[in-house]
Protein backbone atom coordinates (compact mmCIF):
# COMPACT_ATOMS: atom_id res chain seq x y z
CA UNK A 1 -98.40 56.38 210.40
CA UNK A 2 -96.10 58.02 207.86
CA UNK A 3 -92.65 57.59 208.24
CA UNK A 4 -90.08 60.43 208.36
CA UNK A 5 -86.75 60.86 206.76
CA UNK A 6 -84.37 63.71 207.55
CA UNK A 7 -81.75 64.89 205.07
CA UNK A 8 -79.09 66.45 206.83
CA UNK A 9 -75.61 68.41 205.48
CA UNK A 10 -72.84 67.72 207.91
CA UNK A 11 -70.80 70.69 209.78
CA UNK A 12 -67.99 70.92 207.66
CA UNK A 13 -66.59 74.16 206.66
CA UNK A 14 -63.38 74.89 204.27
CA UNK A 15 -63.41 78.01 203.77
CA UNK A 16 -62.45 78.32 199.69
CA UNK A 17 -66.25 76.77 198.00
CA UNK A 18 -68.04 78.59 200.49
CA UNK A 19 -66.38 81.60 200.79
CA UNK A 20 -68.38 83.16 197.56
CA UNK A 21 -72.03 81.96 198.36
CA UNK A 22 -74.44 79.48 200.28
CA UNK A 23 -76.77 77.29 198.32
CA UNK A 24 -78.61 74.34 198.45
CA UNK A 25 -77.49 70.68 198.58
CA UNK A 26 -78.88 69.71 195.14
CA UNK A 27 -79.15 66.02 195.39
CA UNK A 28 -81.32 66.25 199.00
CA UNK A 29 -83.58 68.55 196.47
CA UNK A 30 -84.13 65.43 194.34
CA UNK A 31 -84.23 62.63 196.33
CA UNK A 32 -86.08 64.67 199.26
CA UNK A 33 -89.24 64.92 196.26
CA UNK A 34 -88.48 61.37 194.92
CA UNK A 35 -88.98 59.86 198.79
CA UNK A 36 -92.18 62.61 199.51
CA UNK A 37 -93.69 60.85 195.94
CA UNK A 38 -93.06 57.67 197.30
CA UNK A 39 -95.19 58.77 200.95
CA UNK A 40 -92.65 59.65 203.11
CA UNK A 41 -92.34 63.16 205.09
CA UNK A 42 -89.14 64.40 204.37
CA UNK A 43 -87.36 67.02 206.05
CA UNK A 44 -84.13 68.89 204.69
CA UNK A 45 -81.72 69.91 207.48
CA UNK A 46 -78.78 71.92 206.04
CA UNK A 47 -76.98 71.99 209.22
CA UNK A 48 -73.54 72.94 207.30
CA UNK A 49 -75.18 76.33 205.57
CA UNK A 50 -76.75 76.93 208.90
CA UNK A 51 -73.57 76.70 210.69
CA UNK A 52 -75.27 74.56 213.41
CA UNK A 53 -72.61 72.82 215.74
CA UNK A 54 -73.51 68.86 216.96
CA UNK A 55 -75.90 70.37 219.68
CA UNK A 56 -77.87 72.42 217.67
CA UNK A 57 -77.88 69.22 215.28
CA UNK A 58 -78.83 67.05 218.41
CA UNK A 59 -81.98 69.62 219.47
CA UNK A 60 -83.29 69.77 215.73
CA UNK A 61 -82.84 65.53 215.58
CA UNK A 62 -84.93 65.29 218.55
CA UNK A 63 -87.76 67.67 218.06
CA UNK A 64 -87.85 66.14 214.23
CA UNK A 65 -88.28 62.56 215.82
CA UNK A 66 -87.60 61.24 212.53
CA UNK A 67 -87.49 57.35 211.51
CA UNK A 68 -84.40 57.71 208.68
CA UNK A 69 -81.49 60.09 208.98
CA UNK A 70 -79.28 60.21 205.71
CA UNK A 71 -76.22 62.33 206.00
CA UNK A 72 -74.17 62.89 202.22
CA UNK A 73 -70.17 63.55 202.12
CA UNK A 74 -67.37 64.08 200.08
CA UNK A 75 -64.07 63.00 201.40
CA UNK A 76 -62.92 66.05 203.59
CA UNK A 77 -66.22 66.02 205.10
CA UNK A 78 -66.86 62.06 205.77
CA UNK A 79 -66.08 62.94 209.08
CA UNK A 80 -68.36 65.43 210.13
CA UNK A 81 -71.14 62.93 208.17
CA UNK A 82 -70.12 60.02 210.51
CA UNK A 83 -70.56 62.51 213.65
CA UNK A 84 -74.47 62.92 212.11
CA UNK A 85 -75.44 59.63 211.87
CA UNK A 86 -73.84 58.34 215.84
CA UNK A 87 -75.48 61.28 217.21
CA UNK A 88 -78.63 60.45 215.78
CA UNK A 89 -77.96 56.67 216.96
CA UNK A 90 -77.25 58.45 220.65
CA UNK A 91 -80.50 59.76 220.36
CA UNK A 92 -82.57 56.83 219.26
CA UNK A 93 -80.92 53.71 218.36
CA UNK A 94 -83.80 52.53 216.15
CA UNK A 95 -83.09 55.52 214.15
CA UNK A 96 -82.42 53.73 210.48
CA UNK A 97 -79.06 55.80 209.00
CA UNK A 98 -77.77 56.30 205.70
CA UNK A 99 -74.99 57.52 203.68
CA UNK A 100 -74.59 58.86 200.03
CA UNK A 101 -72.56 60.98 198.01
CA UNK A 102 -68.92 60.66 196.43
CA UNK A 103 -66.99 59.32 199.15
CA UNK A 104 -69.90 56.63 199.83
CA UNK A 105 -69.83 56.12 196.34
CA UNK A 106 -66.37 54.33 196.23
CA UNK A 107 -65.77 53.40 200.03
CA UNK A 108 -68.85 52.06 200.76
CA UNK A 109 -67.63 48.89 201.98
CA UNK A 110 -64.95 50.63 204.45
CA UNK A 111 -67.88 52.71 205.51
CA UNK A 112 -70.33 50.18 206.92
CA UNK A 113 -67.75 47.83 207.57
CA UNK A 114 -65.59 50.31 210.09
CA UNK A 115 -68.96 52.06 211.30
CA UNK A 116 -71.47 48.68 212.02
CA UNK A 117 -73.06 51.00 215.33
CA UNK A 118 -73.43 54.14 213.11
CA UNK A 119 -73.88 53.44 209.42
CA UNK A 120 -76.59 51.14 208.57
CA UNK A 121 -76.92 51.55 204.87
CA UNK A 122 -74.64 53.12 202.04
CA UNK A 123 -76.07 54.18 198.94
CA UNK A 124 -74.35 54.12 195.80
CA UNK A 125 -74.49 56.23 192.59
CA UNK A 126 -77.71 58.58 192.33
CA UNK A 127 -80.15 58.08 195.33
CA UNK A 128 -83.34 59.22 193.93
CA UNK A 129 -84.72 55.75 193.16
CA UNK A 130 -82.79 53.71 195.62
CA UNK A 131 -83.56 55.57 198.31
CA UNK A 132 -87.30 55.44 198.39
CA UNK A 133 -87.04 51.41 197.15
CA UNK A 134 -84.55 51.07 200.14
CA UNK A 135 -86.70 52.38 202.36
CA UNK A 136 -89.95 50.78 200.88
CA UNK A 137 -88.41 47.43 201.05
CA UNK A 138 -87.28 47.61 204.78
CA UNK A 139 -90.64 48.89 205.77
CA UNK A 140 -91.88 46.06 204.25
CA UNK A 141 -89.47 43.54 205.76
CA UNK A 142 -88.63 42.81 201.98
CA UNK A 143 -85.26 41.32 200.78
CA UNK A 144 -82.58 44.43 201.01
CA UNK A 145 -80.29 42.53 198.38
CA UNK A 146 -82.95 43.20 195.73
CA UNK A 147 -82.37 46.76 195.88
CA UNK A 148 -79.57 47.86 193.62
CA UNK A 149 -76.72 50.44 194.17
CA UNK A 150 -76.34 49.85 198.15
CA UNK A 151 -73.99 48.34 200.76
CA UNK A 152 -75.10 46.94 204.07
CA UNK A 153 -73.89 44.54 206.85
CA UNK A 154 -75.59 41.07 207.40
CA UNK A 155 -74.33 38.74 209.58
CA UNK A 156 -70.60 40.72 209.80
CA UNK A 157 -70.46 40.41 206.42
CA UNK A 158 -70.68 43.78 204.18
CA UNK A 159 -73.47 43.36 201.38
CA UNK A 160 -72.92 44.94 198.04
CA UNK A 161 -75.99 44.82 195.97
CA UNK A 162 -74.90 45.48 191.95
CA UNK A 163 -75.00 48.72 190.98
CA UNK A 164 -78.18 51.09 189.89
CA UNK A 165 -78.27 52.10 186.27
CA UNK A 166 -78.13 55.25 185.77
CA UNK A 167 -81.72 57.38 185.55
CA UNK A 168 -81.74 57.66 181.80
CA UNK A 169 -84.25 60.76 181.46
CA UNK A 170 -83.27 63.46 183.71
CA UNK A 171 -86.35 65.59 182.62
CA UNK A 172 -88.70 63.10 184.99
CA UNK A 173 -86.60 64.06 188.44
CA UNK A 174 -89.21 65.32 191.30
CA UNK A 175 -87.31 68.20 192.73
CA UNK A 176 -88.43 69.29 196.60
CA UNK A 177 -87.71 73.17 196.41
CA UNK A 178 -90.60 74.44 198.49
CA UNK A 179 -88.74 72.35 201.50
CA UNK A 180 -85.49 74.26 201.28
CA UNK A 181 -84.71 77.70 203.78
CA UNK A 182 -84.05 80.07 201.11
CA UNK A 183 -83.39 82.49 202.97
CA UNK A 184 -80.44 80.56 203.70
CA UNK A 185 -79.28 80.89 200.44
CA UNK A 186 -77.24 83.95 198.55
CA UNK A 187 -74.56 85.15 196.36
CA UNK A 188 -72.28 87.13 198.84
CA UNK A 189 -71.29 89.11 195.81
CA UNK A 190 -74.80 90.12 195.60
CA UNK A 191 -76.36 91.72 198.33
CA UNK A 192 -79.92 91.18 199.07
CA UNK A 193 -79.70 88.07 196.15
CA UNK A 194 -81.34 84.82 196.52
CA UNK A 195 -78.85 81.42 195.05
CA UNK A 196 -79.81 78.51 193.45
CA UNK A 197 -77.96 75.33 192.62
CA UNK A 198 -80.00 73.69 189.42
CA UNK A 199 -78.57 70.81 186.92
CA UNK A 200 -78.37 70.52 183.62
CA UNK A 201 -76.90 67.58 182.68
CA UNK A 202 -75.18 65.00 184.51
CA UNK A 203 -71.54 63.27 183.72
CA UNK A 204 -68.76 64.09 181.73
CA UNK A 205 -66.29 62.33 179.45
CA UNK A 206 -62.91 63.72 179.73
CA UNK A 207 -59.94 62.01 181.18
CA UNK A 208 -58.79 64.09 184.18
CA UNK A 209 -56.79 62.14 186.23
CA UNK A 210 -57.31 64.20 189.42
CA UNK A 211 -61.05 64.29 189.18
CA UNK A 212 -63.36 61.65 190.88
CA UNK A 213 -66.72 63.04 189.00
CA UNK A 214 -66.26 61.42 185.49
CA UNK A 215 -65.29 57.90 187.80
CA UNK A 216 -68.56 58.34 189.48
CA UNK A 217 -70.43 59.02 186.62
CA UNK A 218 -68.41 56.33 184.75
CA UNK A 219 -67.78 58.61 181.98
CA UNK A 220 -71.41 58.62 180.68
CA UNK A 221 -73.04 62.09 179.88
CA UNK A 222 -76.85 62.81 179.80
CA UNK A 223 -78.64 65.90 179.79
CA UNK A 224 -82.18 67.55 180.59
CA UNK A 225 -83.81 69.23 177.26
CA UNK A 226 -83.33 73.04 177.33
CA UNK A 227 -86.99 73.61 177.88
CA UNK A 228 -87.18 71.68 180.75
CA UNK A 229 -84.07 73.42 182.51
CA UNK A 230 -85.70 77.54 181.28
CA UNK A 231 -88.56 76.04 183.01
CA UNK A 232 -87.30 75.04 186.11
CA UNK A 233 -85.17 78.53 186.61
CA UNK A 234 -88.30 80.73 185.43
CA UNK A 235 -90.06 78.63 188.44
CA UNK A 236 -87.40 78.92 190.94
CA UNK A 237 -87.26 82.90 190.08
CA UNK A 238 -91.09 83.03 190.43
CA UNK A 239 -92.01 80.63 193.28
CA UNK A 240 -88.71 81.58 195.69
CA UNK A 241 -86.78 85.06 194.38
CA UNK A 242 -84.13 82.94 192.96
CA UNK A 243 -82.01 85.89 190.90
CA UNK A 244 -78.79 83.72 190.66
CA UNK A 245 -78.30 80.10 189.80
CA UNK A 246 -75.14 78.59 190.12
CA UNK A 247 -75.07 75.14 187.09
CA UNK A 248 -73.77 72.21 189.31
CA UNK A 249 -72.65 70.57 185.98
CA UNK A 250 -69.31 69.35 184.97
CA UNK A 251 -69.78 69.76 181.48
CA UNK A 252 -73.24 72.15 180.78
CA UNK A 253 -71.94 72.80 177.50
CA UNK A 254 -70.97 69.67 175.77
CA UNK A 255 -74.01 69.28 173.25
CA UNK A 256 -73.52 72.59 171.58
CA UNK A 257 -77.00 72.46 169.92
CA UNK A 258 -79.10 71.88 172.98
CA UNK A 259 -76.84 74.88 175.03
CA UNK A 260 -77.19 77.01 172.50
CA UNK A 261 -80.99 76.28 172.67
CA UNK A 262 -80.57 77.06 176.39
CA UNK A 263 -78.96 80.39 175.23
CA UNK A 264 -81.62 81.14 173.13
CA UNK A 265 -84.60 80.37 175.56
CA UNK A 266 -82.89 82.19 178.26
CA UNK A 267 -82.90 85.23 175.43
CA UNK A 268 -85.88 85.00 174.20
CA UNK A 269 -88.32 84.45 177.69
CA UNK A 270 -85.81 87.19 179.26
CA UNK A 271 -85.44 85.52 182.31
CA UNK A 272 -83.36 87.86 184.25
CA UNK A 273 -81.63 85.28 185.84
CA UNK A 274 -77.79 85.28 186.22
CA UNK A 275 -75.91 81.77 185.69
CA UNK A 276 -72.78 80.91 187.06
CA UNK A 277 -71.22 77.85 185.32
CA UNK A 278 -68.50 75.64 185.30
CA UNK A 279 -67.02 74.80 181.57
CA UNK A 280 -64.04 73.36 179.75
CA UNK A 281 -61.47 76.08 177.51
CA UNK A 282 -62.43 74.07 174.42
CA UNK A 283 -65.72 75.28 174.41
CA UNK A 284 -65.00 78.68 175.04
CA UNK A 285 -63.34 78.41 172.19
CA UNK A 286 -65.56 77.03 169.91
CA UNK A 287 -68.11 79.73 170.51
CA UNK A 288 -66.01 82.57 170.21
CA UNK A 289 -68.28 84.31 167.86
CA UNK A 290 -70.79 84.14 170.64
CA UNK A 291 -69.76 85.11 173.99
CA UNK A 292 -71.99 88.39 173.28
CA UNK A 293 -75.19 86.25 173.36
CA UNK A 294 -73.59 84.28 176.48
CA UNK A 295 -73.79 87.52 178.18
CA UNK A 296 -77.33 88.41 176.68
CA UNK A 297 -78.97 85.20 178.49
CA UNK A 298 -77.86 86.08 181.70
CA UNK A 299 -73.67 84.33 181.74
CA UNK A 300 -72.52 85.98 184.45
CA UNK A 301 -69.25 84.14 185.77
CA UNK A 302 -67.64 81.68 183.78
CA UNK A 303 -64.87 78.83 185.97
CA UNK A 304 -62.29 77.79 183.28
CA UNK A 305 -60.35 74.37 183.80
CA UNK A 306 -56.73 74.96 183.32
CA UNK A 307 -55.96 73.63 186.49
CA UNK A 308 -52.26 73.73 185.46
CA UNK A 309 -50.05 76.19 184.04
CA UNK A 310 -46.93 74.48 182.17
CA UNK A 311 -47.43 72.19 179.30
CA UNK A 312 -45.58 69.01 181.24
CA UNK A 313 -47.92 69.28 184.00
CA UNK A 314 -50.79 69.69 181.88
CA UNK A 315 -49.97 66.85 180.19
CA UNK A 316 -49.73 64.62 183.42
CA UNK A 317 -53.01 66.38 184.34
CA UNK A 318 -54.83 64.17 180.50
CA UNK A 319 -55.40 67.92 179.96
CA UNK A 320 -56.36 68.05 175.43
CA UNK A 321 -55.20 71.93 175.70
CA UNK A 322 -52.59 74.24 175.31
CA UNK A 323 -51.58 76.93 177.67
CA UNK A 324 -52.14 79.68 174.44
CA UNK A 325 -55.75 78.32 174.71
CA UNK A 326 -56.88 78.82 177.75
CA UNK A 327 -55.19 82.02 177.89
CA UNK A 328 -57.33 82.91 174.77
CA UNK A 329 -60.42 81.47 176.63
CA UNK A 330 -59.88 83.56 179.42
CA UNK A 331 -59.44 86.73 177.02
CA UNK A 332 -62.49 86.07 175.06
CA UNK A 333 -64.68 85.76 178.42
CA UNK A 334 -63.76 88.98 179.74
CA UNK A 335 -63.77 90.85 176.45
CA UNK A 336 -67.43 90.20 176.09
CA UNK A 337 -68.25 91.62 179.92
CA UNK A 338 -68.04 88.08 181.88
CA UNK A 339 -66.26 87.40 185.20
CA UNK A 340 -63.71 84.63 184.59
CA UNK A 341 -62.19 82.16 187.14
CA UNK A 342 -59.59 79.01 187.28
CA UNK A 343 -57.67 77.19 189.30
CA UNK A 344 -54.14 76.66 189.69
CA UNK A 345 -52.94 73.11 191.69
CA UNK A 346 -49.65 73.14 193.85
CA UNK A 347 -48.42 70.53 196.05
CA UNK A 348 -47.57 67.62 193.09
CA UNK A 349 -44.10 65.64 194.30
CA UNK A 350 -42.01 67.34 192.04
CA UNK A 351 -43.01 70.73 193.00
CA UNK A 352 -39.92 73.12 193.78
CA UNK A 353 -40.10 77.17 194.55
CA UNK A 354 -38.86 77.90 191.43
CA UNK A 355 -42.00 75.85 190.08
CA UNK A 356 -44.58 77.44 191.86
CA UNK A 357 -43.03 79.95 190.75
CA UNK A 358 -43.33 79.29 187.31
CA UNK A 359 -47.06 79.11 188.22
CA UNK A 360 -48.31 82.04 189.47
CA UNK A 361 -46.43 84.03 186.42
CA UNK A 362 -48.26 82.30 184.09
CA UNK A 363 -51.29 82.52 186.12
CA UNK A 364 -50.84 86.05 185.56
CA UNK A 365 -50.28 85.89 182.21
CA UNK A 366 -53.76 83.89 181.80
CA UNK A 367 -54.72 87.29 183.42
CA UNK A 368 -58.11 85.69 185.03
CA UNK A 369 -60.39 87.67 187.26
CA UNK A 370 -59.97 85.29 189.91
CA UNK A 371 -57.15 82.66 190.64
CA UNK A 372 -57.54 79.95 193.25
CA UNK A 373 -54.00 78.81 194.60
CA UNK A 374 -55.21 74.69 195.89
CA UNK A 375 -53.32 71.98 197.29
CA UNK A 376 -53.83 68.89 195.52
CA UNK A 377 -56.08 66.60 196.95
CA UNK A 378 -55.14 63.07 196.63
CA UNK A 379 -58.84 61.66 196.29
CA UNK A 380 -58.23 57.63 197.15
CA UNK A 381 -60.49 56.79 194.20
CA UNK A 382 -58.90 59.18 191.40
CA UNK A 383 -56.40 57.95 189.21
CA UNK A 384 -53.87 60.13 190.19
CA UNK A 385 -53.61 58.43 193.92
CA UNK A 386 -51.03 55.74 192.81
CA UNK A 387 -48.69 58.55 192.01
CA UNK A 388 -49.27 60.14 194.93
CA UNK A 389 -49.34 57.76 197.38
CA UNK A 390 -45.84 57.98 198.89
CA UNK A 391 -45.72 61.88 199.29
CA UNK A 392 -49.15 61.61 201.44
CA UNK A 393 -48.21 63.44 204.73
CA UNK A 394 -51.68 62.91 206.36
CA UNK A 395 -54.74 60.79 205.96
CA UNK A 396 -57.31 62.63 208.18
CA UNK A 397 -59.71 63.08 205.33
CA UNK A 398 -60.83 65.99 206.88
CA UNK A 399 -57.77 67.68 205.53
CA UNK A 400 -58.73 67.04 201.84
CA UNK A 401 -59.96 70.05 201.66
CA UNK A 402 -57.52 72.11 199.00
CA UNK A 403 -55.85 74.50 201.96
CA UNK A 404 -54.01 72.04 204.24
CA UNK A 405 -50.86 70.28 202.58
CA UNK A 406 -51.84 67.14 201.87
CA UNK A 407 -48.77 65.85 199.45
CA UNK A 408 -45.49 67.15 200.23
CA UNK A 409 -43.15 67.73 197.32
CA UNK A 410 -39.95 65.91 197.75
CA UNK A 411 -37.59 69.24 197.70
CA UNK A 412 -39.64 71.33 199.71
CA UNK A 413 -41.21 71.10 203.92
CA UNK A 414 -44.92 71.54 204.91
CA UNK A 415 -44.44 74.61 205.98
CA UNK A 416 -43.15 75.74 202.42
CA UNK A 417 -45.46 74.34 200.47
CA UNK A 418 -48.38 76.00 202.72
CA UNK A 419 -46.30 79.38 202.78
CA UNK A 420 -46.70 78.94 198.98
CA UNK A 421 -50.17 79.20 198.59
CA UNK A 422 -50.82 81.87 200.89
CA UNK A 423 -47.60 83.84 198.93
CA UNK A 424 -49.47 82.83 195.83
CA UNK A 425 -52.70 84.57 196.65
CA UNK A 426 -50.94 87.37 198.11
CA UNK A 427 -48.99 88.03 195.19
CA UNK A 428 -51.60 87.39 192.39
CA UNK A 429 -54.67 90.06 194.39
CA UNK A 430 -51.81 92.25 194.97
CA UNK A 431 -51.72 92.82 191.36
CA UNK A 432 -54.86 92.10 190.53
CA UNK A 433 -56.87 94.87 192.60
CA UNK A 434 -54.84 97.50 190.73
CA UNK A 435 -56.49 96.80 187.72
CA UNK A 436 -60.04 97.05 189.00
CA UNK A 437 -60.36 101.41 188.34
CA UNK A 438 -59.23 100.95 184.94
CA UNK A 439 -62.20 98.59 184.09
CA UNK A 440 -64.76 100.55 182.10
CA UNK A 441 -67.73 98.38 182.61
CA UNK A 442 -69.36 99.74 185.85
CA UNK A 443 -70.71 96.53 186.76
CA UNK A 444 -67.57 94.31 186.47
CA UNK A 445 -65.73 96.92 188.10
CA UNK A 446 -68.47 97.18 191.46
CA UNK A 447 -68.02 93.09 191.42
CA UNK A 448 -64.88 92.61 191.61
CA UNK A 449 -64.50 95.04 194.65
CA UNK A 450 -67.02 93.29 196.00
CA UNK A 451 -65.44 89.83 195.25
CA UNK A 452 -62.42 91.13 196.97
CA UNK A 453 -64.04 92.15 200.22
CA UNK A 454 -65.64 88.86 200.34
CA UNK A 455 -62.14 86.80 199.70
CA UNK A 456 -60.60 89.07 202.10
CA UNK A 457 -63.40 88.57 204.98
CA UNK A 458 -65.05 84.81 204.52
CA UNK A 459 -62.43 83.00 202.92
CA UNK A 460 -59.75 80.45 204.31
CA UNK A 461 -57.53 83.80 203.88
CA UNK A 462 -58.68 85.38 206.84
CA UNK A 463 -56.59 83.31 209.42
CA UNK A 464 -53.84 83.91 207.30
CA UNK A 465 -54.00 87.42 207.01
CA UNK A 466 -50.89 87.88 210.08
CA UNK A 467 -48.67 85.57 208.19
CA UNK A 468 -49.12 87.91 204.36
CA UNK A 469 -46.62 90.42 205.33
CA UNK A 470 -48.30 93.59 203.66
CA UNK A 471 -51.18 93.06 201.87
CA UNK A 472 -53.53 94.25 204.42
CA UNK A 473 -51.82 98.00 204.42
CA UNK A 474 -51.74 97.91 200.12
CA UNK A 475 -54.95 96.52 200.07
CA UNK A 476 -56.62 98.90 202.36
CA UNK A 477 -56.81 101.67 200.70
CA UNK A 478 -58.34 99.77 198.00
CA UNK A 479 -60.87 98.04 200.04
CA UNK A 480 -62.52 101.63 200.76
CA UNK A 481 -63.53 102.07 197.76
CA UNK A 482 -65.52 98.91 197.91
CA UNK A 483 -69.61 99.79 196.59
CA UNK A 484 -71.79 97.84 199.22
């Protein structure tokens, strides 16, 4: 009888990531076709896009009657995972569970060590070989410390097998697609549109302190061939509807020859396929005489990493930029018709009023389309923690989420520092939506009104909305003239 492993997103919910979009859980994608290759019937659950609360997530265990349950996390939702995996263990304790992703990643041993009823294997680094060997082997009764890149507990004692080199030729992953819910899936932005999540290239080798991905990834970078990824996207748009793809990459843009093959291909098999992409201000820069043809292949919304607005902080932050350049970044994406975004962190220990400030004036004066306000997240695994360590007011991961104060500066309360953000937002939009008639490309201009309805009606915002003095009254009039 073939055995059956469900893949299943836990209920966590944010409110800034999802606020513009749902879309799928790339890595169940990959190891959901990897494990079906191998023989297994796999099932992908995304409980968290569904909005499906523990009982919904107990009927759907139960009727699935599956032999494996793997849940994945990041740190603000490890919580919700860990509720996944003991329900199904309520349900059937012969139920075999498993958790991946980030937080598993480095805290493996904490995991199965604190969890020995719920948590019977960790999996480390990329799951889309271990997983199916993992599984394989116990079938087999085989020897679990053969497989590489997990964690498990024999005899009270937590077993960590050495670590799973990384898959060196991306172009030979098995994605699942045809098990996904797509209509589960959209821009928000987009009416009527269909999202995709695909990957490009995995890893990245700069030296952000805050950031756990180039840890994870140990600061290796390897990429898919630009035919491989045109194919995949022509396929998604043909198989599923898929009219916007959202690159999951760090760093798509690295190898400047193969992306601007991609640019090309994109061109030249027309596609019609709008990309949303994460990239660094260095690269912006160094195609500045192309942005034009970044529009032509279908570059829709561009996510700049500034992350921080004064020079000291940027510094702290490893940060090879200058303020000038990603303010000249930002310029050069919206010149040639593209939506730009960046973030802006608050919340660091020496953090004053005047500070913050400091930072939302020369968030204005970068003069993005959109600016995300986020409390820093003090990731126990980044480089940064050390530093932060002592201002840590809470350590309910489920907090880590960029809205709730986690780090309070020393010179300002909880309550100030979360007043901050919200006055932050308020502030920035206030200005912001003003500009939005003058824009004379029709498209841009219909987005961003759009944008701002969304923001305003499934973002973290919304239970703040009492506590923004005004902006609801000077926005309102604005939000009428919102193009549904």
């Amino acid at each position: 009888m073939t055995k059956k492993l469900m893949l299943i997103t836990p209920p966590y919910h944010a409110g800034v990531v999802e606020s513009a979009g749902s879309w799928p859980h790339l890595g169940f994608v990959y190891i959901a076709g990897h494990a079906r290759d191998a023989g297994y019937e796999v099932e992908i659950y995304d409980a968290m896009t569904k909005d499906h609360d523990l009982d919904e997530i107990r009927d759907r265990i139960e009727k699935s009657q599956p032999d494996y349950v793997a849940s994945t996390a990041y740190t603000s939702s490890i919580n919700a995972a860990l509720d996944v995996l003991k329900l199904a263990k309520d349900i059937d304790s012969d139920i075999i569970t498993l958790i991946g992703g980030i937080h598993a990643n480095f805290h493996y041993e904490e995991l199965v060590a604190d969890n020995p009823e719920v948590v019977n294997f960790a999996v480390r680094g990329e799951g889309e070989l271990t997983i199916p060997e993992l599984l394989d082997t116990y079938e087999n009764d085989g020897d679990l410390e053969e497989v590489k890149g997990i964690a498990f507990l024999k005899s009270d004692e937590v077993v960590v097998t050495p670590p799973r080199p990384f898959i060196e030729d991306l172009d030979t992953l098995i994605p699942a697609w045809d098990l996904l819910d797509w209509d589960d899936y959209t821009f928000y932005v987009m009416p009527g549109s269909t999202l995709g999540i695909v990957n490009s290239s995995r890893g990245c080798d700069q030296e952000c302190s805050f950031c756990s991905q180039r840890k994870f990834w140990k600061e290796t970078y390897r990429e898919r061939s630009a035919e491989d990824l045109v194919k995949e996207l022509e396929y998604l748009r043909d198989e599923f509807g898929v009219d916007v793809v959202m690159l999951s990459d760090e760093y798509p843009t690295r190898n400047q020859e193969r992306w601007n093959k991609i640019l090309d291909l994109l061109i030249e098999r027309e596609t019609g396929v709008d990309l949303l992409l994460e990239t660094c201000v260095e690269d912006i820069l160094r195609d500045a005489d192309i942005m034009d043809k970044y529009r032509e292949a279908g570059i829709l919304h561009i996510y700049v990493g500034v992350e921080a607005t004064n020079q000291e902080t940027l510094d702290s932050f490893k940060k090879d930029l200058a303020c000038e350049e990603s303010k000249e970044a930002i310029r050069l994406i919206n010149e040639a018709g593209m939506i730009t975004e960046c973030s802006f962190v608050l919340g660091l220990p020496g953090d004053t009023p005047e500070s913050i400030a400091e930072t939302l004036e020369l968030a204005k004066h970068y003069n993005p389309d959109f600016a995300h306000f986020l409390h820093i997240a003090p990731w126990p695994y980044a480089d940064m923690y050390d530093e932060l360590k002592d201002n840590i007011i809470t350590y309910d991961y489920a907090d880590y989420n960029f809205i709730k104060p986690v780090v309070k500066p020393d010179n300002m309360t909880e309550e100030e520092i979360e007043q901050a953000l919200v006055d932050c937002y308020r502030e920035f939009y206030m200005d912001k939506v003003k500009e939005f008639d003058d824009y004379e490309d029709d498209f841009k201009r219909d987005y961003m009104w759009r944008s701002m309805q969304v923001m305003m009606q499934n973002s973290f915002l919304t239970k703040y909305l009492g506590g923004m003095g005004d902006i609801p009254d000077q926005v309102k009039k604005y939000l009428k003239k919102i193009k549904s």
